[in-house]
C-alpha atoms as a PDB file:
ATOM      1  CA  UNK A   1     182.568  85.489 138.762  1.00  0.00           C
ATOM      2  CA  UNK A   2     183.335  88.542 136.702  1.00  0.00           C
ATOM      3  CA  UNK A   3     182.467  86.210 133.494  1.00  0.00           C
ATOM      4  CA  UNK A   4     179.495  84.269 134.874  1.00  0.00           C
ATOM      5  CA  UNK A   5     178.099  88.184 135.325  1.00  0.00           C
ATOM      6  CA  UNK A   6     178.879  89.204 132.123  1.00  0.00           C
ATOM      7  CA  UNK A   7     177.128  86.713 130.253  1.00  0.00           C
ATOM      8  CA  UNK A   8     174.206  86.932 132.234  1.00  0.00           C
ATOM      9  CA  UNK A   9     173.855  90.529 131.048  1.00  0.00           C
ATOM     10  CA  UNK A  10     174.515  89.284 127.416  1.00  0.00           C
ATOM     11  CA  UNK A  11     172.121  86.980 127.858  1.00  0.00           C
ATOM     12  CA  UNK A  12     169.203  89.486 129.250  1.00  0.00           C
ATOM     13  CA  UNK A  13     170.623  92.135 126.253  1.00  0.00           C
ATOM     14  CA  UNK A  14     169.866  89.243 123.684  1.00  0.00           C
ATOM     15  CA  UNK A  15     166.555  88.193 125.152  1.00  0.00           C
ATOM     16  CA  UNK A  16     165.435  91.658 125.207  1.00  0.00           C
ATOM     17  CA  UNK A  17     166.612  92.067 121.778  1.00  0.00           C
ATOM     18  CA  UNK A  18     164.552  88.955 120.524  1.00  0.00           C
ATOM     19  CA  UNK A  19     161.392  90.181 122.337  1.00  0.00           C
ATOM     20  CA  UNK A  20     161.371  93.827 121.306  1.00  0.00           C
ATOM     21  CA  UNK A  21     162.059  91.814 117.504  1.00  0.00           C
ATOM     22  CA  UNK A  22     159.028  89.719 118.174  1.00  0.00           C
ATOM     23  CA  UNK A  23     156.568  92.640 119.100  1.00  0.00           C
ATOM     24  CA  UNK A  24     158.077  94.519 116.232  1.00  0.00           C
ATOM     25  CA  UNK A  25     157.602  91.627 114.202  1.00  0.00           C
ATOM     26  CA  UNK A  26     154.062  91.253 115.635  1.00  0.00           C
ATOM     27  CA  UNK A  27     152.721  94.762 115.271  1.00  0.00           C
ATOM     28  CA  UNK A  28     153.978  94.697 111.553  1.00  0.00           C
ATOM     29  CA  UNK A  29     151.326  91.891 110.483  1.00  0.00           C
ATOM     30  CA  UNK A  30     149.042  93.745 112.897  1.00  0.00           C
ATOM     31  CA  UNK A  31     148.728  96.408 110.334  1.00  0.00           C
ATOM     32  CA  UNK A  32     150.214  95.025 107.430  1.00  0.00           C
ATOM     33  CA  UNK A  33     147.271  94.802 104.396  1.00  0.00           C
ATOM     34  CA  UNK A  34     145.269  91.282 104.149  1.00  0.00           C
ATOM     35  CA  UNK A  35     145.560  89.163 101.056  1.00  0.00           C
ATOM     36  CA  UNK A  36     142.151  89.367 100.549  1.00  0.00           C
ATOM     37  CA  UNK A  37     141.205  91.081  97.066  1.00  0.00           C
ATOM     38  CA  UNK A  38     137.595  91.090  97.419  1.00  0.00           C
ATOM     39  CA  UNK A  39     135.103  92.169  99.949  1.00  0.00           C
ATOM     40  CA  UNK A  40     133.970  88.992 102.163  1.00  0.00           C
ATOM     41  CA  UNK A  41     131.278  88.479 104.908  1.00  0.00           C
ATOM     42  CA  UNK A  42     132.302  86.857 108.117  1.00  0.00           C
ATOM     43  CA  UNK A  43     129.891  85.024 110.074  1.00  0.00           C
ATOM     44  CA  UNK A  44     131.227  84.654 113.740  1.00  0.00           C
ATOM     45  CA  UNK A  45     128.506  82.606 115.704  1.00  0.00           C
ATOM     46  CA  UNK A  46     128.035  82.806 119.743  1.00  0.00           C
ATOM     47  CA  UNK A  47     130.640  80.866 121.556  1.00  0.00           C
ATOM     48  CA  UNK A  48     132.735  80.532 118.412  1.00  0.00           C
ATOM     49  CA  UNK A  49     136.293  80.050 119.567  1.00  0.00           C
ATOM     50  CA  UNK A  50     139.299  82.346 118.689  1.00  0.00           C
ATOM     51  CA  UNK A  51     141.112  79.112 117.026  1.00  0.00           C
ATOM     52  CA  UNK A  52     138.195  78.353 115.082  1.00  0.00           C
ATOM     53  CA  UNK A  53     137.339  82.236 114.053  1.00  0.00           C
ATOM     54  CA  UNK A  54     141.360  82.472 113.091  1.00  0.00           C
ATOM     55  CA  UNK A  55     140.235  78.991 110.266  1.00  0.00           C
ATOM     56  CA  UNK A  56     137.641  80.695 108.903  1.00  0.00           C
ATOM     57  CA  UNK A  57     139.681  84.112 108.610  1.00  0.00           C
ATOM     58  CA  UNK A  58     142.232  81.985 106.733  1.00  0.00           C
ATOM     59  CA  UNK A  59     140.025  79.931 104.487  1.00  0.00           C
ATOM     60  CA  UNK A  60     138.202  83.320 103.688  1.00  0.00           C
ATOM     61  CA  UNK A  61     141.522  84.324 102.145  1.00  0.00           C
ATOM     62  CA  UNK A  62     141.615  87.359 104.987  1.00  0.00           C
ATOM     63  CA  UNK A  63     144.617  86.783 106.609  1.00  0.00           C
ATOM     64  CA  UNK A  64     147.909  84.664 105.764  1.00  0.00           C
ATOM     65  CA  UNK A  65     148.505  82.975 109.375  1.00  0.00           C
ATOM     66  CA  UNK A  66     145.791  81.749 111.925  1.00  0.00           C
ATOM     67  CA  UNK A  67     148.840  81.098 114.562  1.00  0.00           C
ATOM     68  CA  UNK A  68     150.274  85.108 113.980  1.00  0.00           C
ATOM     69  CA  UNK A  69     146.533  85.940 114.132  1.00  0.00           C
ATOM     70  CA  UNK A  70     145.794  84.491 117.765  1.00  0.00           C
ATOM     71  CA  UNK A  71     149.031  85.881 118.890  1.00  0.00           C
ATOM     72  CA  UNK A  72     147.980  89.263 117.816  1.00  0.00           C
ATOM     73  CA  UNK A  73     144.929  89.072 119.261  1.00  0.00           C
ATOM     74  CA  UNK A  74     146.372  87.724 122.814  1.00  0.00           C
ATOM     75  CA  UNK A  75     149.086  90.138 122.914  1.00  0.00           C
ATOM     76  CA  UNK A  76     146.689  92.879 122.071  1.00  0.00           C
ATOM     77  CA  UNK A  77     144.404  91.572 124.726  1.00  0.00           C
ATOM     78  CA  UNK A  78     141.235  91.486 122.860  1.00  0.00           C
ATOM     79  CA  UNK A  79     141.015  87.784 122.270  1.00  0.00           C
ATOM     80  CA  UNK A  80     138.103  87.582 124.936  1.00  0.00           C
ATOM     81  CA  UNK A  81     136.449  90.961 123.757  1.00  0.00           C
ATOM     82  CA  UNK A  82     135.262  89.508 120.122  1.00  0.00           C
ATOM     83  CA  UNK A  83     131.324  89.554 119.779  1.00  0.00           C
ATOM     84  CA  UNK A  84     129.358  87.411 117.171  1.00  0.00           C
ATOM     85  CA  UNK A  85     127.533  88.958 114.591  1.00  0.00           C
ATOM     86  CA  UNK A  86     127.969  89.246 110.490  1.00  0.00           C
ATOM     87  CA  UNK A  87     130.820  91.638 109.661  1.00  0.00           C
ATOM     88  CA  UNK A  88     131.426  92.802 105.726  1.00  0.00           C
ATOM     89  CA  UNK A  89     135.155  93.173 105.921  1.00  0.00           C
ATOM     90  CA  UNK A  90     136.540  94.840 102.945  1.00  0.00           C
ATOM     91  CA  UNK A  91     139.435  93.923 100.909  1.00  0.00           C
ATOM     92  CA  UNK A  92     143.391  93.990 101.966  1.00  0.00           C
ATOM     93  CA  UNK A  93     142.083  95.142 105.674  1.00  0.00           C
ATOM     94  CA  UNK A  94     144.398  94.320 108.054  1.00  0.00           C
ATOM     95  CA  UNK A  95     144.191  92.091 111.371  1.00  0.00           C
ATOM     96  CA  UNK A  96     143.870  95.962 112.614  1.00  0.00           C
ATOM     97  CA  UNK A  97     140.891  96.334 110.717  1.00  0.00           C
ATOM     98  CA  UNK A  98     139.495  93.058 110.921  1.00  0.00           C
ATOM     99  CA  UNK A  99     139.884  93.170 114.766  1.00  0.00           C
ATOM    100  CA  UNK A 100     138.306  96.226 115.407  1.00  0.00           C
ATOM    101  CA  UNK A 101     135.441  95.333 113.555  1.00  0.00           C
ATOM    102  CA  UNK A 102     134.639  91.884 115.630  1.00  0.00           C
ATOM    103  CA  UNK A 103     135.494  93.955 118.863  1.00  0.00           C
ATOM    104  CA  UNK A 104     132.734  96.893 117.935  1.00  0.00           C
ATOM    105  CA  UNK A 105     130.262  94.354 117.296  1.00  0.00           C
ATOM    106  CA  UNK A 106     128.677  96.223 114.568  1.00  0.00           C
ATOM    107  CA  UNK A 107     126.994  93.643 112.379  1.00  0.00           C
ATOM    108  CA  UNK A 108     126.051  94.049 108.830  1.00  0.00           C
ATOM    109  CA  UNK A 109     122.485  95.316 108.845  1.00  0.00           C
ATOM    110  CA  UNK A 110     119.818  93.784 106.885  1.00  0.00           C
ATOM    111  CA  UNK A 111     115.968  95.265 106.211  1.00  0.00           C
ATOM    112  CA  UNK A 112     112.503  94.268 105.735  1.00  0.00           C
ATOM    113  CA  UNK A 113     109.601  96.489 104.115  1.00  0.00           C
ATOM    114  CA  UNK A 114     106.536  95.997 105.933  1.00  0.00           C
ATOM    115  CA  UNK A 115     104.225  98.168 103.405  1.00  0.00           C
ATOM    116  CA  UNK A 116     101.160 100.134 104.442  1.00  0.00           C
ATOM    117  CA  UNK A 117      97.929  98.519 105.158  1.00  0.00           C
ATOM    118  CA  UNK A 118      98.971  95.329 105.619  1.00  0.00           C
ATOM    119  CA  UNK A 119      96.887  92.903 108.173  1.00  0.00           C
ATOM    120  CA  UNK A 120      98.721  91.846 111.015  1.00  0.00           C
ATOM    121  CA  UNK A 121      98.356  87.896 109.760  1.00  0.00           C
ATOM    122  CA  UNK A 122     100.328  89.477 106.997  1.00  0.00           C
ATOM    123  CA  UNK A 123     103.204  90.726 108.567  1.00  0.00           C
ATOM    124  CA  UNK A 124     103.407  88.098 110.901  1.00  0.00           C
ATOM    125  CA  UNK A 125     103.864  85.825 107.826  1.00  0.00           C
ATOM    126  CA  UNK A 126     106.461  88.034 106.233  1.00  0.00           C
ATOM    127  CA  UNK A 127     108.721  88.086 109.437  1.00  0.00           C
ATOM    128  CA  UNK A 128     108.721  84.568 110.272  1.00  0.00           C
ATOM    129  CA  UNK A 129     109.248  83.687 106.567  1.00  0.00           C
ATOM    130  CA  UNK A 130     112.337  85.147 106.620  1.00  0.00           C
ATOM    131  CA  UNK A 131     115.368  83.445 107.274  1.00  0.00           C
ATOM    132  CA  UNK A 132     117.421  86.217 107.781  1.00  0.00           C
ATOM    133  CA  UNK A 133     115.613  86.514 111.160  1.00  0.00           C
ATOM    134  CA  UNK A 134     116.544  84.687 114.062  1.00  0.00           C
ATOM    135  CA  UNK A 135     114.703  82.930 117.073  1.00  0.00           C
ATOM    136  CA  UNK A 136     111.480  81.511 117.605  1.00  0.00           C
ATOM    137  CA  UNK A 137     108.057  81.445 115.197  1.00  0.00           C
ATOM    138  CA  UNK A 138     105.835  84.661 116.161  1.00  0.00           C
ATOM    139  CA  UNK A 139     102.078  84.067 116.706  1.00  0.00           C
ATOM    140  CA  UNK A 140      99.954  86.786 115.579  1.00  0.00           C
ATOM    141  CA  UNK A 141      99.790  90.357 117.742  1.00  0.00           C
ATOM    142  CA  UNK A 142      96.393  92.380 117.894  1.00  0.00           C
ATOM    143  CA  UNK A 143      95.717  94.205 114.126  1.00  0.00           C
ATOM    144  CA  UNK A 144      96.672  97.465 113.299  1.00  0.00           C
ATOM    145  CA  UNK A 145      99.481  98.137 116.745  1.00  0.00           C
ATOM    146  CA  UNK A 146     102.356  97.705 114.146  1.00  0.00           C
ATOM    147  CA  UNK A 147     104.205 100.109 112.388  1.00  0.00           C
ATOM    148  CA  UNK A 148     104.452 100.190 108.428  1.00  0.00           C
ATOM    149  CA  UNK A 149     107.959 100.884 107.821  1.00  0.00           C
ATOM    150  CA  UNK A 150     111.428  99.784 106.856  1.00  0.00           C
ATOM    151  CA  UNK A 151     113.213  98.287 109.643  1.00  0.00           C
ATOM    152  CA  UNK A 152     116.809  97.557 110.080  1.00  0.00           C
ATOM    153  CA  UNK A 153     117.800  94.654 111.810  1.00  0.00           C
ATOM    154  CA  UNK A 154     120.898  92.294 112.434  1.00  0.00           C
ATOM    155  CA  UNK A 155     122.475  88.802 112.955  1.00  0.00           C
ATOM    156  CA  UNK A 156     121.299  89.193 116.846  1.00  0.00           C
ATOM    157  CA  UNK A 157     118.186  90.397 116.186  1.00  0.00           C
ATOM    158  CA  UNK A 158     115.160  88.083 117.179  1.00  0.00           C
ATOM    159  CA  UNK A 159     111.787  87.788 115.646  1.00  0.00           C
ATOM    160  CA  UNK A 160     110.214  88.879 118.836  1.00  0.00           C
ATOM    161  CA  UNK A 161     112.693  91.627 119.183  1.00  0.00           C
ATOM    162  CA  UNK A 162     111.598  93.065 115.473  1.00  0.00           C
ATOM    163  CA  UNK A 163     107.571  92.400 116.356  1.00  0.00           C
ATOM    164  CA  UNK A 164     108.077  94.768 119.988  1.00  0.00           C
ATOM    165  CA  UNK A 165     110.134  97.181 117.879  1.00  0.00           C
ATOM    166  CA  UNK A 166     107.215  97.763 115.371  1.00  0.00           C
ATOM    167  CA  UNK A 167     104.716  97.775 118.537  1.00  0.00           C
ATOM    168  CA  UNK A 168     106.864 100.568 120.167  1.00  0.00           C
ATOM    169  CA  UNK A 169     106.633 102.847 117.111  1.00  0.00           C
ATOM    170  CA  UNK A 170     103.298 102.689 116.264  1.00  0.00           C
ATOM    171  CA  UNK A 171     102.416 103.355 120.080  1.00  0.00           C
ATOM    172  CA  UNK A 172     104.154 106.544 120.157  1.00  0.00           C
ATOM    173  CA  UNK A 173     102.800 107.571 116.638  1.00  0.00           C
ATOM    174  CA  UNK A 174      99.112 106.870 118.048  1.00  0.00           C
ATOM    175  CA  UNK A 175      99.837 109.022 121.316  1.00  0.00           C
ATOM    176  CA  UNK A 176     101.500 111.636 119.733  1.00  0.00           C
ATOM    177  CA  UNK A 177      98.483 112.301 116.712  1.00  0.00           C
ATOM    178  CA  UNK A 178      95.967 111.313 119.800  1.00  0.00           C
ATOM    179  CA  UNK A 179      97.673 114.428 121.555  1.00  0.00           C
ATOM    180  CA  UNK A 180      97.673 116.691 119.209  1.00  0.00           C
ATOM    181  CA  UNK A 181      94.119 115.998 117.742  1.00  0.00           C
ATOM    182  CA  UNK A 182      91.546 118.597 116.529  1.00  0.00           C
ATOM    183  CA  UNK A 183      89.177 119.659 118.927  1.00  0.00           C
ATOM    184  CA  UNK A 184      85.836 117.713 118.766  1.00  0.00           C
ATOM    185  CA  UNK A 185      86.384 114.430 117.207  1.00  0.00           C
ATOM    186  CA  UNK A 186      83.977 112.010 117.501  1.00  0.00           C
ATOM    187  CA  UNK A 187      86.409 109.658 119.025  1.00  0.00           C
ATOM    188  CA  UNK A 188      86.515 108.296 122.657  1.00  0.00           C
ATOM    189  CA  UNK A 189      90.342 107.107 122.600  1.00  0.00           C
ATOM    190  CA  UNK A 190      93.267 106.357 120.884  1.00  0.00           C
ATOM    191  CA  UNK A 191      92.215 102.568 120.213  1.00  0.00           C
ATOM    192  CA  UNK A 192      89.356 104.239 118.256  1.00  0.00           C
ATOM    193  CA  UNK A 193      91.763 106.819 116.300  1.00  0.00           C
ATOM    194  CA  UNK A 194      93.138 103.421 115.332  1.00  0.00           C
ATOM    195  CA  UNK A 195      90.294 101.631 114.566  1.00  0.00           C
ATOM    196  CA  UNK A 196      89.480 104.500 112.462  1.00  0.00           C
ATOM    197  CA  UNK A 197      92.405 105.094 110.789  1.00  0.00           C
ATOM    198  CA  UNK A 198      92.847 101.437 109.406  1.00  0.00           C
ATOM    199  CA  UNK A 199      89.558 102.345 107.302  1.00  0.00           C
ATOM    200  CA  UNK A 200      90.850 105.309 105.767  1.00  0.00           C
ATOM    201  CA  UNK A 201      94.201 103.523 105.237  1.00  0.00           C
ATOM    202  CA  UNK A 202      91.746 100.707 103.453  1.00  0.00           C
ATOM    203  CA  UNK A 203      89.730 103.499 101.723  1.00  0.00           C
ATOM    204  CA  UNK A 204      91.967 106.577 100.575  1.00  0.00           C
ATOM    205  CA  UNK A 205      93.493 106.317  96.808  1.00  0.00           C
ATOM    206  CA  UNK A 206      96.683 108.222  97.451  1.00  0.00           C
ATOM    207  CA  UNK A 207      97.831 110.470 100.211  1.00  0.00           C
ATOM    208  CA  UNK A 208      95.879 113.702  98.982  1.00  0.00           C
ATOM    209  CA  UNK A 209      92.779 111.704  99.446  1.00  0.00           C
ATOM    210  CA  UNK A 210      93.110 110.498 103.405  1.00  0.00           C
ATOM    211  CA  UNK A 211      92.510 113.959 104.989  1.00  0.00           C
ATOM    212  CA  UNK A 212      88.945 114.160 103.179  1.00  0.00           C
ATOM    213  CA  UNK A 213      88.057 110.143 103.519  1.00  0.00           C
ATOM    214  CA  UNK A 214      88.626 110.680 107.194  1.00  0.00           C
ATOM    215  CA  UNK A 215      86.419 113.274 107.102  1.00  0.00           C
ATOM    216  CA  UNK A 216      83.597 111.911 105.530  1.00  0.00           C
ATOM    217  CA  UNK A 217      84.089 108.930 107.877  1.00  0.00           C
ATOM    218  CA  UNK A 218      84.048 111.680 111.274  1.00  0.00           C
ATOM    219  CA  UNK A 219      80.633 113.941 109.673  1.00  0.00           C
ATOM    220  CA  UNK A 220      78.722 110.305 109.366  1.00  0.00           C
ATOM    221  CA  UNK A 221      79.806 109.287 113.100  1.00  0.00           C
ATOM    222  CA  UNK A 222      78.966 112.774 114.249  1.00  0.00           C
ATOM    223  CA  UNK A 223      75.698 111.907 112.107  1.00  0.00           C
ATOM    224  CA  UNK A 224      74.934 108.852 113.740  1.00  0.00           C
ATOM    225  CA  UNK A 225      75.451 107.708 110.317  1.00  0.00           C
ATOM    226  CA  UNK A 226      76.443 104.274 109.374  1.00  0.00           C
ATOM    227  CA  UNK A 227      80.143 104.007 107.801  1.00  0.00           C
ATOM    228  CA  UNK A 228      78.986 101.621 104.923  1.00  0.00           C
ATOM    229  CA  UNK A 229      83.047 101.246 104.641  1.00  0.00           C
ATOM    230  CA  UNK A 230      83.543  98.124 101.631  1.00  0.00           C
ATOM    231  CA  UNK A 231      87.027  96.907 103.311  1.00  0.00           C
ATOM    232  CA  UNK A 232      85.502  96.381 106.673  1.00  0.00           C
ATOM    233  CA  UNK A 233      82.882  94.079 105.030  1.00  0.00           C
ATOM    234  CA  UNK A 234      86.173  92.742 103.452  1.00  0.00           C
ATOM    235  CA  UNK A 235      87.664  92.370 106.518  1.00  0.00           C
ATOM    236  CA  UNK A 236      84.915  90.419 108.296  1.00  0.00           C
ATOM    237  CA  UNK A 237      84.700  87.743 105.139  1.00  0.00           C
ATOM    238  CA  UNK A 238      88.596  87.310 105.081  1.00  0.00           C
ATOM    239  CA  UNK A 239      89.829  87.659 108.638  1.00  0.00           C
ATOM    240  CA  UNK A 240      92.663  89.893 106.922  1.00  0.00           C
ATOM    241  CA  UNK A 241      93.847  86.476 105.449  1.00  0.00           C
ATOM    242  CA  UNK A 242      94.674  88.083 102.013  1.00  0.00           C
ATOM    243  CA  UNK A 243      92.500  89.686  99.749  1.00  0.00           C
ATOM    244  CA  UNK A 244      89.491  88.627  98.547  1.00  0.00           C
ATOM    245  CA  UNK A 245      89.254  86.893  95.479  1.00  0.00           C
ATOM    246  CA  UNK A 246      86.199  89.185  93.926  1.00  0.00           C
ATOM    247  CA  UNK A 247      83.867  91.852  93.826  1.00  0.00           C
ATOM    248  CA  UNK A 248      81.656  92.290  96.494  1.00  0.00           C
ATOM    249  CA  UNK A 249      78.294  91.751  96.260  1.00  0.00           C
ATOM    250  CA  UNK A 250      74.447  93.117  97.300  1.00  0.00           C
ATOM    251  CA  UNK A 251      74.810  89.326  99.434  1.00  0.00           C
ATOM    252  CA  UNK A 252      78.086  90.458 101.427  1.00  0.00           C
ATOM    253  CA  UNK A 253      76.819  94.065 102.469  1.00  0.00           C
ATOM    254  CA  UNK A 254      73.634  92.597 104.412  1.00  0.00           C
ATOM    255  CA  UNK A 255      76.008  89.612 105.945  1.00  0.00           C
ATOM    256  CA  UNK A 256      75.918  89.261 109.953  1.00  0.00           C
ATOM    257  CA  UNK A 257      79.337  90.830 110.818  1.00  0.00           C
ATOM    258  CA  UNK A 258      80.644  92.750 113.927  1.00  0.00           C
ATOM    259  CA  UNK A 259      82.783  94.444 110.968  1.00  0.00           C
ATOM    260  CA  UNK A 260      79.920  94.983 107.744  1.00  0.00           C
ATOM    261  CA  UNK A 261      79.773  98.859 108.499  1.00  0.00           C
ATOM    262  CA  UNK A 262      76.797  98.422 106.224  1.00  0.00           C
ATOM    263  CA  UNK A 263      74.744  96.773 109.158  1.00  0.00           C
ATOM    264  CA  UNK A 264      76.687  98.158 112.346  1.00  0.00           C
ATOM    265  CA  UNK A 265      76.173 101.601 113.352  1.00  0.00           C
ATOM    266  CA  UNK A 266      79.695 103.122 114.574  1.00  0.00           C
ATOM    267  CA  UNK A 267      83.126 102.055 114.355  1.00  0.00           C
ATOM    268  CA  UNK A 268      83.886  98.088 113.931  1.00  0.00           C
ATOM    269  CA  UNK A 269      85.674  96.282 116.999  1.00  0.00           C
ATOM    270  CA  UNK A 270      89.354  96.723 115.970  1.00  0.00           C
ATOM    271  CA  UNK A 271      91.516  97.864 113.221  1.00  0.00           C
ATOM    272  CA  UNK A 272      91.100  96.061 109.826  1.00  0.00           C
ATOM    273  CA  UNK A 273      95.092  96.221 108.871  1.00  0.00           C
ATOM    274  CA  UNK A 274      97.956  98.247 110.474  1.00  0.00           C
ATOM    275  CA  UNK A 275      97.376 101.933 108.934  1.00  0.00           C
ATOM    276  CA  UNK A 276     100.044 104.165 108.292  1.00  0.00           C
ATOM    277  CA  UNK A 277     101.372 107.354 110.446  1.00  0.00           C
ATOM    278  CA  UNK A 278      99.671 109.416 107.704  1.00  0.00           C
ATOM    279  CA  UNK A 279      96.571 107.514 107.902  1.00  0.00           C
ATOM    280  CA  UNK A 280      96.317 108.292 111.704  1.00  0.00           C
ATOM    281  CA  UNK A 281      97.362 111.554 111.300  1.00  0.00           C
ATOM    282  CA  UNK A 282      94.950 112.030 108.895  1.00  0.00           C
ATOM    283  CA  UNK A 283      92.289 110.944 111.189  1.00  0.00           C
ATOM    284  CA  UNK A 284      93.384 113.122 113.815  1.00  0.00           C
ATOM    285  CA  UNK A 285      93.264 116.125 112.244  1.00  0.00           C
ATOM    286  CA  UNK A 286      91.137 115.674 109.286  1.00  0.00           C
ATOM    287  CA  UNK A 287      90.321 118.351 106.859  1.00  0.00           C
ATOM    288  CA  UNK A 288      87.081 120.498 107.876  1.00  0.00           C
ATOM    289  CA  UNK A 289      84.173 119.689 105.064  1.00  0.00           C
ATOM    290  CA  UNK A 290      80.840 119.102 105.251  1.00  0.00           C
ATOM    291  CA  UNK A 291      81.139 115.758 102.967  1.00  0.00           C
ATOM    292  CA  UNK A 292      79.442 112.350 103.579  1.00  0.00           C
ATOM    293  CA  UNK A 293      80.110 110.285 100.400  1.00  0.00           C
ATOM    294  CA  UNK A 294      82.879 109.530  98.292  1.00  0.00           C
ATOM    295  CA  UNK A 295      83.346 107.021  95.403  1.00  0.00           C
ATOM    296  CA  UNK A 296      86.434 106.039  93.217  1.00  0.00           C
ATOM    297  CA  UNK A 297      87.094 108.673  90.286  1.00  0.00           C
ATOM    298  CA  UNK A 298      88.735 106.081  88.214  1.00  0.00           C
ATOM    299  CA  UNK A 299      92.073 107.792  88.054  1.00  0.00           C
ATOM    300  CA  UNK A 300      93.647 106.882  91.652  1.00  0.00           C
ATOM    301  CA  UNK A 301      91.287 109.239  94.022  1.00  0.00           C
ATOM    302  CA  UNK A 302      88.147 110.189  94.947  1.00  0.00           C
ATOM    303  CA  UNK A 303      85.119 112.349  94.048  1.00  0.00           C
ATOM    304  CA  UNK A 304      83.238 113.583  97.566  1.00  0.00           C
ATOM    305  CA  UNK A 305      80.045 114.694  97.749  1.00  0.00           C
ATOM    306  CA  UNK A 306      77.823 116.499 100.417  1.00  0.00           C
ATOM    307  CA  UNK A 307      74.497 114.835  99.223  1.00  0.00           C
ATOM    308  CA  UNK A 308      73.207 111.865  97.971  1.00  0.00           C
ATOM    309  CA  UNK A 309      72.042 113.117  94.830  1.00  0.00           C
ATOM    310  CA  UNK A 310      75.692 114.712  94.051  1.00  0.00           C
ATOM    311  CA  UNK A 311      77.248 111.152  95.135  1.00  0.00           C
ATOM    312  CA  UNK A 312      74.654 109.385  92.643  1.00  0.00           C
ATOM    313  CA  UNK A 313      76.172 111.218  89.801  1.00  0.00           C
ATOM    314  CA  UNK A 314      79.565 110.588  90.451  1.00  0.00           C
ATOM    315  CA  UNK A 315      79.005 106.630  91.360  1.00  0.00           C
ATOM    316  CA  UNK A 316      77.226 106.601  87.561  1.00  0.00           C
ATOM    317  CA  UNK A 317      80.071 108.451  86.090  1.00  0.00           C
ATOM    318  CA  UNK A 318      82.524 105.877  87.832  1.00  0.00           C
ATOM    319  CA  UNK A 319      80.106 103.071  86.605  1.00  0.00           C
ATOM    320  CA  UNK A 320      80.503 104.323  82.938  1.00  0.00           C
ATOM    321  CA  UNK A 321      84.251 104.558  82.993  1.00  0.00           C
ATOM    322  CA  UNK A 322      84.989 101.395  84.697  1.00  0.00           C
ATOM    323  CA  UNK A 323      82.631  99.312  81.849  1.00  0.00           C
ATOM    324  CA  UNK A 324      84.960 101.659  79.078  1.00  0.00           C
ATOM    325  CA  UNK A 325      87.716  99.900  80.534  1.00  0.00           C
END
């Protein structure tokens, strides 16, 4: 009986003695530095299974063993906390490293520009031309409620996701310049600040220029002065379907168009692109000057005038040094 005892207490000793070898062995190529000696991208897609996420680890040249690398993960008990996504995983990490990363679920980030100015048709275009950018084809949003900027976005990021998170920002930059406008602007509401400031984004030469060209535009609406704005005219021929292909002419300034500020007294019915923070800024607290023309000065800006006769003179000078060049 004695015996029979005894060896059952060898036999627990040496089974503990194999299992506390095992987890040693196991936390060891936990940590231990991947083979890997360059930087790789891992893809994991939704659903993807542990088994076939340890392949792709192994064909990457990130770990040595896909069967030590699910037993890792199970004994760790993360093997059901992994999230899809793009991780960068830099060279010789460990399963550690590598782990951590998947369980964290931060995925590489990618960007897209959208530039100032740009007509909503535009930016629609750009986002569902790229493939970086899941989910389904976008149809065009109302011009000028999206944000110019540079936007962040990753693997799990949808194109509807990106259009709402451009809507967002430029609906809290229009409330908070529409809140903190001058006193006395011509303006009923912030779909007009907008409106408004899509013409001065259109108009201004550089960023100098857009607290002057909104006020020229403000003095002529406070005139009951027509705008006589060439982009909206623009605007109305191309439908913000890229740019037009020449010079305007006398023809296209007396066209029939809700948007030839030529014809139509007041502000046109909606933005002509998506302006820029500046550009409604700008409009909401314009600088205080008694001009009502401006023309190109042929070196990125404007000349303004407070008369006719002044703005003659500076439209001939223009005249002159665009035929020089």
């Amino acid at each position: 009986m004695a015996t029979i005892v005894s060896n059952l207490f060898y036999l627990f000793l040496a089974s503990l003695t194999l299992i506390f070898i095992a987890v040693a062995g196991l936390d060891s190529v936990y940590v231990k530095p991947g083979p890997s000696t360059n930087d790789q991208l891992l893809v994991i897609n939704k659903g993807q299974s542990v088994s076939n996420i340890a392949i792709q680890l192994t064909e990457l040249n990130l770990i040595e063993n896909r069967i030590a690398f699910m037993l890792v993960l199970r004994f760790k008990g993360v093997h059901d906390k992994i999230k899809f996504g793009q991780y960068m995983i830099p060279k010789n990490s460990s399963i550690k490293e590598i782990v951590e990363q998947m369980v964290l679920g931060v995925s590489v980030q990618h960007t897209i520009t959208i530039p100032e100015g740009l007509s909503t048709v535009s930016i629609v275009s750009l986002i569902n031309s790229d493939q970086r950018i899941k989910g389904d084809m976008i149809n065009n949003a109302d011009e000028g409620v999206l944000a110019p900027n540079t936007y962040s976005f990753d693997i799990t990021t949808h194109k509807k996701d990106l259009l709402i998170k451009m809507r967002d920002r430029q609906k809290k930059i229009v409330a908070s310049a529409w809140n903190n406008r001058a006193p006395a602007l011509p303006l009923k509401n912030t779909f007009e600040l907008l409106v408004l400031a899509s013409i001065v984004e259109k108009e201004a030469g550089n960023e100098e220029d857009k607290k002057k060209v909104a006020s020229v535009f403000l003095n002529r609406l406070k005139k009951k002065m027509r705008l006589q704005s060439d982009p909206t005219v623009v605007y109305g021929l191309t439908g913000g379907k890229g740019k037009l292909s020449r010079e305007l002419t006398r023809g296209d300034l007396k066209t029939k168009s809700p948007f030839n500020t030529y014809k139509i007294a007041g502000l046109p019915p909606s933005p002509i692109c998506n302006p820029s923070k500046s550009s409604i800024y700008a409009v909401a607290n314009p600088l205080e000057t008694d001009f009502l023309f401006f023309v190109a000065n042929g070196q990125g800006g404007h000349n303004f005038s407070q008369n006719l006769q002044q703005h003659n003179r500076y439209v001939k000078e223009y005249r002159r040094l665009k035929a020089e060049n």
